[in-house]
Protein backbone atom coordinates (compact mmCIF):
# COMPACT_ATOMS: atom_id res chain seq x y z
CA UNK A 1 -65.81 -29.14 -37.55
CA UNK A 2 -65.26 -25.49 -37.28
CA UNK A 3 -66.83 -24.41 -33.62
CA UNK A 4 -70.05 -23.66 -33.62
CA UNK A 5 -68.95 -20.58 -31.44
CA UNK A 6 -66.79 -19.43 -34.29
CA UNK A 7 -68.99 -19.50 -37.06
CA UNK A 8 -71.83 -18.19 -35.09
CA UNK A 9 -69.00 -14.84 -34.67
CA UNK A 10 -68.32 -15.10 -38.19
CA UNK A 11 -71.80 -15.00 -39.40
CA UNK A 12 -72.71 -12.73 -36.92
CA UNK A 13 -69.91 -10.29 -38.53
CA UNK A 14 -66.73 -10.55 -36.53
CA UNK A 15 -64.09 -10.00 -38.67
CA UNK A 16 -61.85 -11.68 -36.01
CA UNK A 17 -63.90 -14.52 -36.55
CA UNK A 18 -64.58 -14.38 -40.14
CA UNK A 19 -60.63 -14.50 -40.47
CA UNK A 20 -59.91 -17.80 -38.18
CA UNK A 21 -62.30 -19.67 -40.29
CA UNK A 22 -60.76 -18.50 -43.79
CA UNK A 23 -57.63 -20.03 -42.15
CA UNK A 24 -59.70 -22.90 -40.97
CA UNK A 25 -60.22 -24.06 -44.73
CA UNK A 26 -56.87 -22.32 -46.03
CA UNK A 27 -54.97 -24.69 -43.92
CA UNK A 28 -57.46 -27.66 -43.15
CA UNK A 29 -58.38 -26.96 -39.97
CA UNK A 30 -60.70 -28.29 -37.11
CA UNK A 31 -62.09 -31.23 -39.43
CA UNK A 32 -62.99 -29.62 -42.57
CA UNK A 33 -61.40 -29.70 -46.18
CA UNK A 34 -58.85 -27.33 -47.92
CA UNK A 35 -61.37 -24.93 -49.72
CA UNK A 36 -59.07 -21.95 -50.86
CA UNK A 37 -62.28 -20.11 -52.71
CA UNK A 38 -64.59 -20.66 -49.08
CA UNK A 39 -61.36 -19.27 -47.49
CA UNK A 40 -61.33 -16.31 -50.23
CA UNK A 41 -64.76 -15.75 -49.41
CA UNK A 42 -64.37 -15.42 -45.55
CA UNK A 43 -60.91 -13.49 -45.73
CA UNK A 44 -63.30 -11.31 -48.14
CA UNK A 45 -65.55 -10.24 -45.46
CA UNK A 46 -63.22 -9.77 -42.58
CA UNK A 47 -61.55 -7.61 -45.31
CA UNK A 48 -64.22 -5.15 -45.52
CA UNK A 49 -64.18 -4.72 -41.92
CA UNK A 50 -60.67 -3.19 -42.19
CA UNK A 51 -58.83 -6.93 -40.37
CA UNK A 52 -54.89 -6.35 -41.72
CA UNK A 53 -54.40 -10.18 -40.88
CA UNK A 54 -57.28 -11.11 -43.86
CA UNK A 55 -55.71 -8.50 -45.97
CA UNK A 56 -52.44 -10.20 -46.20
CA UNK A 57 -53.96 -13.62 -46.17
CA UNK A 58 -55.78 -12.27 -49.30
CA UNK A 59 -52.80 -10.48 -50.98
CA UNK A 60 -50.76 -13.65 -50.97
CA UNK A 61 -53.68 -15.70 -52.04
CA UNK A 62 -53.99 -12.48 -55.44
CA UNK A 63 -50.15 -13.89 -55.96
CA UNK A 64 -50.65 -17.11 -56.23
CA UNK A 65 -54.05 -17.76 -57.69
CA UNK A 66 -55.22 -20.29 -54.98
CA UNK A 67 -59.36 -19.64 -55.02
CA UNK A 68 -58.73 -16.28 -56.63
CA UNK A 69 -57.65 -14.66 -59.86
CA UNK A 70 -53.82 -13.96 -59.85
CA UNK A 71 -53.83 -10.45 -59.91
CA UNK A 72 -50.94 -8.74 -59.10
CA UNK A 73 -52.29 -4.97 -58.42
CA UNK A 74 -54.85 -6.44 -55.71
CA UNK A 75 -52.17 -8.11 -54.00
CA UNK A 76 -49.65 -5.14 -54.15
CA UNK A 77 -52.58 -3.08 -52.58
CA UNK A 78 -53.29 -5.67 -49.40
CA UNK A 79 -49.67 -6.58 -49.00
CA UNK A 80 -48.52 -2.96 -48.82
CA UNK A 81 -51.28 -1.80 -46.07
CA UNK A 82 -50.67 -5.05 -44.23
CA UNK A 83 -46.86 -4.17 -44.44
CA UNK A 84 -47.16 -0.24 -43.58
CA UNK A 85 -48.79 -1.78 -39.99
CA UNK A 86 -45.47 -3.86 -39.78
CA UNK A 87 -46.91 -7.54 -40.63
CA UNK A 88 -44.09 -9.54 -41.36
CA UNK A 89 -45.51 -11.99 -43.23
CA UNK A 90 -46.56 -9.43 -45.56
CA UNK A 91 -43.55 -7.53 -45.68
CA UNK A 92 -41.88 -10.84 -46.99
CA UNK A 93 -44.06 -11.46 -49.76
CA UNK A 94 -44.06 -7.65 -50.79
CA UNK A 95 -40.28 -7.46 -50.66
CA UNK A 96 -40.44 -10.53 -53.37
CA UNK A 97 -43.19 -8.18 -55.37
CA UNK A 98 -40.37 -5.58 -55.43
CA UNK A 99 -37.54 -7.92 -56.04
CA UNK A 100 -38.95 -9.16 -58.92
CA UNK A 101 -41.03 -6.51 -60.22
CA UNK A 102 -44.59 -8.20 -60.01
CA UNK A 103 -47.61 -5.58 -59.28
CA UNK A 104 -44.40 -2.84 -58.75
CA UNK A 105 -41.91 -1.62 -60.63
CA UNK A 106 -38.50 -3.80 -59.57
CA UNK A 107 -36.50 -2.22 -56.61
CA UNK A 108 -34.01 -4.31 -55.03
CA UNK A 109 -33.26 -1.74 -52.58
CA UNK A 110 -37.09 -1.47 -51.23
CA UNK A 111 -36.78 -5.88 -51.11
CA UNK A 112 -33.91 -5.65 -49.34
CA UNK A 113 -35.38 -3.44 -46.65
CA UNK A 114 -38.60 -5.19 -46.22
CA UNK A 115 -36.91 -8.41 -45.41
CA UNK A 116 -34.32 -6.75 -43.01
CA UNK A 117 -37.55 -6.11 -41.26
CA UNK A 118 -39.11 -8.88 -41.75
CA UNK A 119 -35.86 -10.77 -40.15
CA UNK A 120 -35.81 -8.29 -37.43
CA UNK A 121 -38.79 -9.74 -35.94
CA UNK A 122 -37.67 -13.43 -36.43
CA UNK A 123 -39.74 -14.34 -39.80
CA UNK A 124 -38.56 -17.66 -40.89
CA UNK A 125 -36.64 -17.35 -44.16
CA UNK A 126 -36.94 -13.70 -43.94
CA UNK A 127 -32.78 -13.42 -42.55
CA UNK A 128 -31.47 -15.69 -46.05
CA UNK A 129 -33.35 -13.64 -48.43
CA UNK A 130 -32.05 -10.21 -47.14
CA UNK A 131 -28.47 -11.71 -47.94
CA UNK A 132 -29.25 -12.98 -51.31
CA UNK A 133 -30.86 -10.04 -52.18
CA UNK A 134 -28.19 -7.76 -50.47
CA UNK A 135 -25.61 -10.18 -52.63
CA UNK A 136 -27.13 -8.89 -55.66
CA UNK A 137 -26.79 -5.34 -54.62
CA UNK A 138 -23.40 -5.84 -53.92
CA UNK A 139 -22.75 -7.22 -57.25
CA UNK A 140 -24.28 -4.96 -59.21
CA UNK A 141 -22.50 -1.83 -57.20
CA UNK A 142 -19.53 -2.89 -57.85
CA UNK A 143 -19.89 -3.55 -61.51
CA UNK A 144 -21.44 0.19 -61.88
CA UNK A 145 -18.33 1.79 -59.99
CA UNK A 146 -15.82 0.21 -62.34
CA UNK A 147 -17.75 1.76 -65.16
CA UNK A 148 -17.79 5.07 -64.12
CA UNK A 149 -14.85 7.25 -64.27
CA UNK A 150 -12.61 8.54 -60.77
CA UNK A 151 -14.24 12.18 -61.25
CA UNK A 152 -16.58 13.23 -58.66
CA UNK A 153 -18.04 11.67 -55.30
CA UNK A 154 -21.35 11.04 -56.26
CA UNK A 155 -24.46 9.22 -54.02
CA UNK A 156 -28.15 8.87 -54.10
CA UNK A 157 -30.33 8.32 -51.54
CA UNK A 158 -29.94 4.52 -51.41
CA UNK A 159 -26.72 3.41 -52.84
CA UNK A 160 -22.81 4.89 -53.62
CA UNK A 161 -23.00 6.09 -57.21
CA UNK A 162 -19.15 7.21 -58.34
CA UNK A 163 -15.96 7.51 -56.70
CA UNK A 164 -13.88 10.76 -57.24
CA UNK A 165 -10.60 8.69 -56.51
CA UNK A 166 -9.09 5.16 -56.30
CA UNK A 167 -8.72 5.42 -52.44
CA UNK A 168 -12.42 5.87 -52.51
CA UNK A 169 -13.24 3.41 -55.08
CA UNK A 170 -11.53 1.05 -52.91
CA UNK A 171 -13.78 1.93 -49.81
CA UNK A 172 -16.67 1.64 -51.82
CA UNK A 173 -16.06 -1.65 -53.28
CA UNK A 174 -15.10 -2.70 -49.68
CA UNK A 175 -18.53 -1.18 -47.96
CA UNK A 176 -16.73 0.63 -45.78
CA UNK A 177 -18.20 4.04 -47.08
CA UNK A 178 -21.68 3.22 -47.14
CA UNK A 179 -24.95 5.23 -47.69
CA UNK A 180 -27.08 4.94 -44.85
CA UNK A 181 -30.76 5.71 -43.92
CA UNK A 182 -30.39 7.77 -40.42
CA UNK A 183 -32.64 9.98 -38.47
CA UNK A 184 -31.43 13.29 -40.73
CA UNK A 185 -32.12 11.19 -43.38
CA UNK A 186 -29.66 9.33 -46.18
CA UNK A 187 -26.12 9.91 -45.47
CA UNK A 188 -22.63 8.82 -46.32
CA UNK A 189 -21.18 6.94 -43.88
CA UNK A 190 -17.42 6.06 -43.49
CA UNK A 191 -15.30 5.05 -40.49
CA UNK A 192 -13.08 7.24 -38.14
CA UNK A 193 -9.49 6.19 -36.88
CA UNK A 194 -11.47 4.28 -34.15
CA UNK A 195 -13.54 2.27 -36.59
CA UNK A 196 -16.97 4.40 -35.39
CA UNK A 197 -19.17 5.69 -37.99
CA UNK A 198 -18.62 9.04 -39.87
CA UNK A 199 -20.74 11.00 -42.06
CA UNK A 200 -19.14 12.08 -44.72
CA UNK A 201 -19.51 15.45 -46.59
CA UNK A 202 -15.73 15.38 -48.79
CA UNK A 203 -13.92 12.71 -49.51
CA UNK A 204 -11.19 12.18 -46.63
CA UNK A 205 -8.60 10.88 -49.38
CA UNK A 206 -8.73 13.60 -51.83
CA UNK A 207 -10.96 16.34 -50.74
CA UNK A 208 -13.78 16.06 -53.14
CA UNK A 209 -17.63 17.09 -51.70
CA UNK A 210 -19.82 14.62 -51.83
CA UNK A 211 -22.71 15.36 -54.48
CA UNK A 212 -26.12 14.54 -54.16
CA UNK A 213 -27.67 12.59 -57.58
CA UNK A 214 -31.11 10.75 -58.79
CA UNK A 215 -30.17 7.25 -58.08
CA UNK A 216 -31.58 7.01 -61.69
CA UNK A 217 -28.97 9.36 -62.96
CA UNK A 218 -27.31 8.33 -66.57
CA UNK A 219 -23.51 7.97 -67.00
């Protein structure tokens, strides 16, 4: 049985509380059945009370319909403010939302992020999805850079967009000119003859400047 302690809390309005025992009958806990709508119910009211932890519980429960409706908006809305306050558990799920465009519109570049996060804190699985979404990145780069002409050294704020020569091309393919978030905000990034990082405003090869594009832009 749930302590008598606990649910006296919960009852009481403890949203600390109120939260261990929706994991009590999310997971089976202390002697009592899975109930994933009594779980809804007590994530509910911690919920109300502002508790991140029964936000996220909630937001992955909106994903996957267990004692709720599967409704992707609600669980965008909980997994994002449970993310913003650096929950890893949420930024995993919400990096999948982004990844495959459920409740968001699709950006592989905000999934990507989220898990590197996520991993950075030791979330289990969190490290082998950043690759294989990173992979697909990759990937598709490279196939937009061969179909772009060698004009003009072109970036966006998340991603290499066209080279301006094949010496470029080349380092872009090979990630070794890079955009990168840093404290002055995105920036090219290449390598100096000591292998430390460079930003970038012209291409070192041919001389081009680097131009500054919507990562949406058409070619």
């Amino acid at each position: 049985m749930i302590p008598e302690s606990m649910m006296r809390l919960a009852e009481e309005g403890d949203a600390e509380a109120q939260y261990k025992v929706g994991i009590a009958y999310c997971l089976g806990h202390d002697g009592v059945a899975v109930d994933y709508g009594e779980a809804a119910a007590w994530f509910r009211k911690a919920v109300d009370l502002g508790f991140l932890p029964a936000k996220r519980e909630l937001g992955i429960m909106h994903l996957t319909g267990d004692g709720v409706e599967v409704d992707a908006a609600k669980a965008y809305a909980y997994l994002s403010e449970a993310a913003k306050a650096m929950d890893p558990n949420a930024m995993y799920h919400l990096a999948l939302m982004y990844e495959q465009g459920v409740g968001v519109e699709a950006d592989l570049y905000e999934a990507v992020k989220l898990l590197a996060y996520a991993a950075g804190v030791g979330y289990p699985g969190a490290e082998e999805e950043a690759e294989r979404v990173n992979d697909i990145i990759t990937m598709e780069r490279v196939k937009a850079l061969k179909s772009r002409p060698l004009l003009n050294l072109e970036v966006s704020e998340v991603d290499v967009m066209a080279a301006c020569c094949q010496p470029m091309f080349d380092d872009m393919v090979n990630e070794t000119v890079v955009v990168m978030d840093t404290f002055a905000g995105p920036q090219l990034i290449g390598e100096d003859e000591d292998g430390n990082d460079l930003t970038l405003t012209e291409c070192p090869h041919c001389g081009k400047p680097v131009r500054w594009v919507p990562r949406d832009k058409r070619y």
